[in-house]
Protein backbone atom coordinates (compact mmCIF):
# COMPACT_ATOMS: atom_id res chain seq x y z
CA UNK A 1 -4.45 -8.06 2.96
CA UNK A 2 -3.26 -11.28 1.09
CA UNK A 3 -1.02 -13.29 3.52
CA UNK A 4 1.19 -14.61 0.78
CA UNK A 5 0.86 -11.40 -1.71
CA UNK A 6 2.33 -11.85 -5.32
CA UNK A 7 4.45 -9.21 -7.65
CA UNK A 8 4.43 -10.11 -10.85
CA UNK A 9 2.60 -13.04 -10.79
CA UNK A 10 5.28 -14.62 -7.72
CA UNK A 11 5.42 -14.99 -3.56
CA UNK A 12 8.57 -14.15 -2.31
CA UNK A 13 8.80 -17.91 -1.50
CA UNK A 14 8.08 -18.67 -5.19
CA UNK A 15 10.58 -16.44 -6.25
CA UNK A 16 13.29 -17.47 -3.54
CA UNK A 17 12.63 -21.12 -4.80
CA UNK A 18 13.05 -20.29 -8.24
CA UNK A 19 16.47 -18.52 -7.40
CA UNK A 20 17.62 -21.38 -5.56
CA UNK A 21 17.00 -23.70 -8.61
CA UNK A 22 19.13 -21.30 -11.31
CA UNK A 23 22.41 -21.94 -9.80
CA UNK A 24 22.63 -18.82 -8.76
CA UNK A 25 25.19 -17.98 -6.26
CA UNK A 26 24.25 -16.01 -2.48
CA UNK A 27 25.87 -12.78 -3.56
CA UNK A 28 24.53 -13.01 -6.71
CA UNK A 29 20.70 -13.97 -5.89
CA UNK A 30 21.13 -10.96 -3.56
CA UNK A 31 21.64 -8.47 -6.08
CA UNK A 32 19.25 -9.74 -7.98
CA UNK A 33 16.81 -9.38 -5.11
CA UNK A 34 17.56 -6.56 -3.87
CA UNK A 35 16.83 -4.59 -7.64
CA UNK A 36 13.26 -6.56 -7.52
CA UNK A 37 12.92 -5.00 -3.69
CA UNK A 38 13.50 -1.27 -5.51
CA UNK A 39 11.23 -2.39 -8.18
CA UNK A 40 8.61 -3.33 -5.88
CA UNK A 41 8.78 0.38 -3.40
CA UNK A 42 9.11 2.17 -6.96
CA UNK A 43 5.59 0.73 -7.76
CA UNK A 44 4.21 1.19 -4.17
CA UNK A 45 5.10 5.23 -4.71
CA UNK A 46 2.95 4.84 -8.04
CA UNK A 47 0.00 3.06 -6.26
CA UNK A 48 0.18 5.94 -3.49
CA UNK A 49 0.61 8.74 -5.79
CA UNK A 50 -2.30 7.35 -7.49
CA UNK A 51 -4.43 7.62 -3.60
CA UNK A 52 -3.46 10.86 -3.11
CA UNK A 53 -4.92 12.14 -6.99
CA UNK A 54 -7.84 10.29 -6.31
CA UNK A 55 -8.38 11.92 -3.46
CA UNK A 56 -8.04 15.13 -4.55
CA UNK A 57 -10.69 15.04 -7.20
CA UNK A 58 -12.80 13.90 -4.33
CA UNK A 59 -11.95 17.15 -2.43
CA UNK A 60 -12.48 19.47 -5.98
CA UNK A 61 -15.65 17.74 -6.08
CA UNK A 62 -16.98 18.29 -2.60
CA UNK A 63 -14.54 21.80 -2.17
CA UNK A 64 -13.14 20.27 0.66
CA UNK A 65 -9.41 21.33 1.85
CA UNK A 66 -7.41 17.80 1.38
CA UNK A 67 -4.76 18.91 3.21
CA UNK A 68 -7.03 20.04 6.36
CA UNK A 69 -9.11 16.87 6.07
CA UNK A 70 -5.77 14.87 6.26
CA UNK A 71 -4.44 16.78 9.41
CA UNK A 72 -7.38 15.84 10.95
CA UNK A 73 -7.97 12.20 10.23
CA UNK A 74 -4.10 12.26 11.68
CA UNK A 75 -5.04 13.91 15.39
CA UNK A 76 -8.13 11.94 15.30
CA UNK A 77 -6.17 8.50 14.71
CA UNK A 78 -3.79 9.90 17.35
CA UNK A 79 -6.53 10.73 19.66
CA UNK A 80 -7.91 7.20 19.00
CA UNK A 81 -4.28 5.41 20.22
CA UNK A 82 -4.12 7.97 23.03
CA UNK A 83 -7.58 7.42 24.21
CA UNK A 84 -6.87 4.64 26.80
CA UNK A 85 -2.94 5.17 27.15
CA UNK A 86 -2.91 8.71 28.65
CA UNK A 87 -5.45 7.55 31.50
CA UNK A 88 -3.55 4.08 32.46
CA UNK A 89 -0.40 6.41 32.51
CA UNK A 90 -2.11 8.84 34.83
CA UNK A 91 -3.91 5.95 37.15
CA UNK A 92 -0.17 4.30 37.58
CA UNK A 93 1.72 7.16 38.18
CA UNK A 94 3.44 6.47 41.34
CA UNK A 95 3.72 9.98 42.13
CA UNK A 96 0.64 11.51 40.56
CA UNK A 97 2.07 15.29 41.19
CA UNK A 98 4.50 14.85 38.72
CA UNK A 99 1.65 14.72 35.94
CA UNK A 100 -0.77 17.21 37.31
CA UNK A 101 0.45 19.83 34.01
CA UNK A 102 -0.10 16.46 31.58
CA UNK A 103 -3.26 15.66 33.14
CA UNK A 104 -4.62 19.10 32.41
CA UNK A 105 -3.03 18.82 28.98
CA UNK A 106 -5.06 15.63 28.29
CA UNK A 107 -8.33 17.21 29.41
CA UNK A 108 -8.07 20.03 27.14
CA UNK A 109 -7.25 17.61 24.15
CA UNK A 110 -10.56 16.00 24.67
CA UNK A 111 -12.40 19.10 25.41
CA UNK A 112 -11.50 20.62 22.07
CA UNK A 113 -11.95 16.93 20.21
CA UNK A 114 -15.52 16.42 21.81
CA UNK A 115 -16.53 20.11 20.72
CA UNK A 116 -14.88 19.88 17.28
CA UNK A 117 -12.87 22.67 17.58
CA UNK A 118 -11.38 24.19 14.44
CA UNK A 119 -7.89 21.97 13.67
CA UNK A 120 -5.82 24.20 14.42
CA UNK A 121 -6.35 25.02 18.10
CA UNK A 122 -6.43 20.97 18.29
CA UNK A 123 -2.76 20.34 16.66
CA UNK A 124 -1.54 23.17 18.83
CA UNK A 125 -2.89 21.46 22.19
CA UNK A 126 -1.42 17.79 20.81
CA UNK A 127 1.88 19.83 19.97
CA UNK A 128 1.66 20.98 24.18
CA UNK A 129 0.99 17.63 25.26
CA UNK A 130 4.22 16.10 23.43
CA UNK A 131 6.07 18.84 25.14
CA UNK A 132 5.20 17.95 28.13
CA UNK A 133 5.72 13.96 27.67
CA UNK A 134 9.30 14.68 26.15
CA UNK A 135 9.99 16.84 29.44
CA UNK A 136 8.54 14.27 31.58
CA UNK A 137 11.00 11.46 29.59
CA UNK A 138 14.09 13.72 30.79
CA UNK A 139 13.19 13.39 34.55
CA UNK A 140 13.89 10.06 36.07
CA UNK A 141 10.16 8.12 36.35
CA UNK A 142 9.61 4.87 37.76
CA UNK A 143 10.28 2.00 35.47
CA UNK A 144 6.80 0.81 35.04
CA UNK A 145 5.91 4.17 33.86
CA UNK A 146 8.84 3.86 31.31
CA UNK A 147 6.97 1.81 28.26
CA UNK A 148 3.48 3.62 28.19
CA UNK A 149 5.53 7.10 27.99
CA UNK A 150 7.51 5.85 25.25
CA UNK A 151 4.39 4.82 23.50
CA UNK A 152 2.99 7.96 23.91
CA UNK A 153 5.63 10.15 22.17
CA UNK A 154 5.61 7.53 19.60
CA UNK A 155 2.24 8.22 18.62
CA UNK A 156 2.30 11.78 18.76
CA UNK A 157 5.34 11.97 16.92
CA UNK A 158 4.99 9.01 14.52
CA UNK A 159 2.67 9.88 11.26
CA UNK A 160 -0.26 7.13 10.91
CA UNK A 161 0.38 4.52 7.65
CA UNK A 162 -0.13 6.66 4.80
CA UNK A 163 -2.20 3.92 2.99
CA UNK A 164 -5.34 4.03 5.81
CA UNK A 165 -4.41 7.82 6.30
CA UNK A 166 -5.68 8.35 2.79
CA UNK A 167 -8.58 5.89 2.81
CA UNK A 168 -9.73 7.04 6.18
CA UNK A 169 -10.09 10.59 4.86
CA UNK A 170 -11.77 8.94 1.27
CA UNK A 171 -14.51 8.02 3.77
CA UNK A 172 -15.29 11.18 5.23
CA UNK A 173 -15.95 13.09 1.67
CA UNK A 174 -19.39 12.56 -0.63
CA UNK A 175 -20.75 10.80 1.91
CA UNK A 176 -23.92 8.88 1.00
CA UNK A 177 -22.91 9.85 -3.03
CA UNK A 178 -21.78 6.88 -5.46
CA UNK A 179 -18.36 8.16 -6.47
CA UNK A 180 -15.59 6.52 -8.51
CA UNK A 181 -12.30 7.82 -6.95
CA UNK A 182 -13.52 6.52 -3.80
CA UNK A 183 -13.88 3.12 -5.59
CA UNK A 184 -10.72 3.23 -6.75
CA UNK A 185 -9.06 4.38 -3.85
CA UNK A 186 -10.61 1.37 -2.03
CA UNK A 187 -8.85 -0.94 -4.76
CA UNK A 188 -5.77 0.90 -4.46
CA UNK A 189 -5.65 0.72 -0.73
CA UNK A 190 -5.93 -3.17 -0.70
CA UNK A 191 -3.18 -3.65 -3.60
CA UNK A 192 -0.97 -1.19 -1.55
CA UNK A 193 -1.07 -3.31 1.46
CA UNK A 194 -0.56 -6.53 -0.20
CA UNK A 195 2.68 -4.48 -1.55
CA UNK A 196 3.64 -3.47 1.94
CA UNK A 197 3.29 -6.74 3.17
CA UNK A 198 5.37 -8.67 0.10
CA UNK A 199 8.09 -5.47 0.69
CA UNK A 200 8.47 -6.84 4.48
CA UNK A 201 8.31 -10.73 3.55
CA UNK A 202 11.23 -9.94 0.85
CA UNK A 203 13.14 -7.47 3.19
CA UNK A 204 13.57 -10.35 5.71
CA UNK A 205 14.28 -12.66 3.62
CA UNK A 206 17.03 -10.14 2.29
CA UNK A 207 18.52 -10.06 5.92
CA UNK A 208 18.56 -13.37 6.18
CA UNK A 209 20.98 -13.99 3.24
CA UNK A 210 22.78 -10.60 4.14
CA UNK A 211 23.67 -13.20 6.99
CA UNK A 212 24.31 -15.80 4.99
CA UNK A 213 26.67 -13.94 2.53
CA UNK A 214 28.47 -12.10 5.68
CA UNK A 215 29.02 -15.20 7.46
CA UNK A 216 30.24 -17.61 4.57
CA UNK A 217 31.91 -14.66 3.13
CA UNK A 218 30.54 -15.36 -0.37
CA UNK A 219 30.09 -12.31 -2.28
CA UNK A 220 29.90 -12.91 -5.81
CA UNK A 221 33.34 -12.44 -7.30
CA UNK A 222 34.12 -15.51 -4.51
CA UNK A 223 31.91 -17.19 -5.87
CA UNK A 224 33.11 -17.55 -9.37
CA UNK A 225 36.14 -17.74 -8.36
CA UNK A 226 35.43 -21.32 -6.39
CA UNK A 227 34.12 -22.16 -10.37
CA UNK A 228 35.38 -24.03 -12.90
CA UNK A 229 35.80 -22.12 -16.21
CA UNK A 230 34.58 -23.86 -19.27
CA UNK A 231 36.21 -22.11 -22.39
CA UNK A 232 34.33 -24.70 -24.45
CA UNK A 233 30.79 -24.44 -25.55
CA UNK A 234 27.66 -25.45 -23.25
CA UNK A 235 26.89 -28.44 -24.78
CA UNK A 236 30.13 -30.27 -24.62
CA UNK A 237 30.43 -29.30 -20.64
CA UNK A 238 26.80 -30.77 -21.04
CA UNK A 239 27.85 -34.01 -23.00
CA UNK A 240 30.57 -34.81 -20.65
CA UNK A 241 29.06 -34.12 -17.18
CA UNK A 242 26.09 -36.58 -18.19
CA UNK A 243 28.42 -39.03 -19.74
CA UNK A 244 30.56 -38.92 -16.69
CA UNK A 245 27.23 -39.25 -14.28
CA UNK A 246 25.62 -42.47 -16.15
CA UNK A 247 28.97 -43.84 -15.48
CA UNK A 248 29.47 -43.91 -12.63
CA UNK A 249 32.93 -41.04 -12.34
CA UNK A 250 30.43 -38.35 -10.45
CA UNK A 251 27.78 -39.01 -8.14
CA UNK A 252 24.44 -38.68 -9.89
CA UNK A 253 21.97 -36.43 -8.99
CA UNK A 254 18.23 -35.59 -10.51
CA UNK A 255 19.28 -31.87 -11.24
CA UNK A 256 21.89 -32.31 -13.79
CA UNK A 257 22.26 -28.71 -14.60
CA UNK A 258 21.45 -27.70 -11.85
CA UNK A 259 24.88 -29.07 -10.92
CA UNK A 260 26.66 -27.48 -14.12
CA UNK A 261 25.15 -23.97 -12.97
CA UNK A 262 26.57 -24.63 -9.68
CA UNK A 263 29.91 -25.99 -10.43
CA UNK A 264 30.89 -23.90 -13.35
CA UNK A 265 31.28 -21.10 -15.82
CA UNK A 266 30.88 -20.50 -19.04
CA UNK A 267 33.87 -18.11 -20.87
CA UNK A 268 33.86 -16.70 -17.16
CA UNK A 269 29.93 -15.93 -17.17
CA UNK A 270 27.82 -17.82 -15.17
CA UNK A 271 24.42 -19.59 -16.66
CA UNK A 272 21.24 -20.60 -15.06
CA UNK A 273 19.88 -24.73 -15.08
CA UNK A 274 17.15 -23.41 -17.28
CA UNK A 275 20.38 -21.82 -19.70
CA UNK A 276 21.38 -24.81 -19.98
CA UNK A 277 18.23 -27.47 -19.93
CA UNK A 278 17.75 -25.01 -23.41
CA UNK A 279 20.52 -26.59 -25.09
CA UNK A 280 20.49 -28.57 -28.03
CA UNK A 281 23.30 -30.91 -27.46
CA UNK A 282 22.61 -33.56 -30.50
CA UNK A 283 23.09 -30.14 -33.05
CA UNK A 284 26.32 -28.92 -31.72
CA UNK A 285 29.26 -29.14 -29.60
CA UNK A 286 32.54 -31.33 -30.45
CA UNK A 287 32.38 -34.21 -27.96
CA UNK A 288 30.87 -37.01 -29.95
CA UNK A 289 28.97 -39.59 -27.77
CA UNK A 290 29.98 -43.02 -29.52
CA UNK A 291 27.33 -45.04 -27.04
CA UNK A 292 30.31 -46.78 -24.66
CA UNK A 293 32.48 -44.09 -24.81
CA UNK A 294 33.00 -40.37 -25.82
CA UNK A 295 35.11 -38.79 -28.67
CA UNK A 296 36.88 -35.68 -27.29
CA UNK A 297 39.23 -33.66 -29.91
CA UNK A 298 42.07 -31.76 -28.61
CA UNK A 299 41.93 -28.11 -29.07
């Protein structure tokens, strides 16, 4: 997994930088992240949908059951996480009585896993043991006991990431065979998790200007309306806002429109810096620079 994953050729810190630098507003740059954010779990469906094909040629090919391989590769990944919580559980227990029936639980779990019992018999004895763990939650326990129960009901109740769910079972079919669906589930599996991993980067940095737009209070519409609405065209806003810089009336500042995108509109729309770095200004507009001064007609 790439630690600094890219969608469309961008990091989420490349593409927070660039939104920064367009002059767009907080409520407006989260809109506009928030539709790349669908974009981005719209095309992580795609790549998953495109797993779960893949591995069902694999399953035509070898006539295995999919489904019944991917029950399994789920109680053995449970098994897996239970492995060493279920025992610490039991050795803590300050009153080991109260988990004599989950002991005996456990020890038919790994009796069936160890002599590969058919998958159903196995789901049934996992389904036992989580009724016993969410009956042992409604009794009062001792508070040390408290997190590894919790754990435990997650796991059995909690479906493993789909992603290494479906490669995990990709292993387990045509073993020792070249086979291209197993390739590509491989290559889907990595781009998936760099996806997963940009949607979380991009998700919290989505809260974090949730925040920002909650506690300044600037949604979009207040945002325009702290703007300054040029009816003119771009150019003369452009003309005068440099004129006015070089001459000392406005503070000057390397990002020229960067400053126009942040201080105004345009006919009541607002424009990025790169809107307006576009501009011709010497082909049109009204203001005439005359060198030590500007010519401004009235309207």
């Amino acid at each position: 997994m790439n630690k600094h994953p890219k969608y469309l050729g961008h990091t989420v810190q490349g593409l927070m930088h660039e939104l920064e630098i367009s002059g767009l507003g907080p409520g407006d740059m989260l809109l506009k992240l928030e539709d790349i954010l669908q974009r981005v779990r719209f095309d992580l469906s795609l790549v998953e949908q495109k797993m779960i094909s893949a591995l069902k040629n694999m399953g035509k090919t070898d006539g295995i059951d999919i489904r019944e391989l991917v029950n399994k590769e789920i109680s053995m990944l449970r098994i897996n996480l239970l492995v060493d919580k279920v025992p610490e559980l039991l050795e803590i227990a300050v009153y080991p009585d109260a988990y004599t029936h989950l002991r005996e639980l456990w020890d038919k779990v790994i009796k069936l896993f160890n002599l590969g019992a058919d998958q159903g018999k196995l789901d049934e004895s996992l389904r036992s043991l989580n009724d016993e763990i969410v009956f042992i939650r409604s009794q009062q326990i001792a508070w040390s006991e408290e997190d590894l129960v919790t754990s435990i009901h997650h796991i059995l109740t909690t479906l493993p990431d789909l992603g290494y769910l479906l490669y995990r079972s990709s292993q387990s079919i045509c073993i020792g065979k070249p086979n291209k669906d197993r390739s590509l589930i491989l290559q889907l599996y990595e781009q998936r998790a760099d996806l997963v991993q940009y949607i979380k980067v991009l998700s919290c940095e989505l809260q974090h200007l949730k925040q920002k737009v909650d506690l300044l209070g600037l949604e979009s519409h207040a945002v325009k309306s702290m703007k300054i609405n040029w009816i003119g065209s771009m150019t003369d806003c452009s003309s005068l806002i440099r004129f006015l810089m070089e001459n000392g009336y406005i503070e000057k500042t390397k990002q020229v429109n960067m400053f126009i995108a942040k201080h105004f509109l345009f006919n009541g729309e607002e424009k990025s810096s790169s809107n307006i770095k576009g501009l011709h200004i010497d082909r049109s507009g009204r203001i005439l620079d005359l060198g030590s001064s500007l010519k401004i007609p009235s309207k």
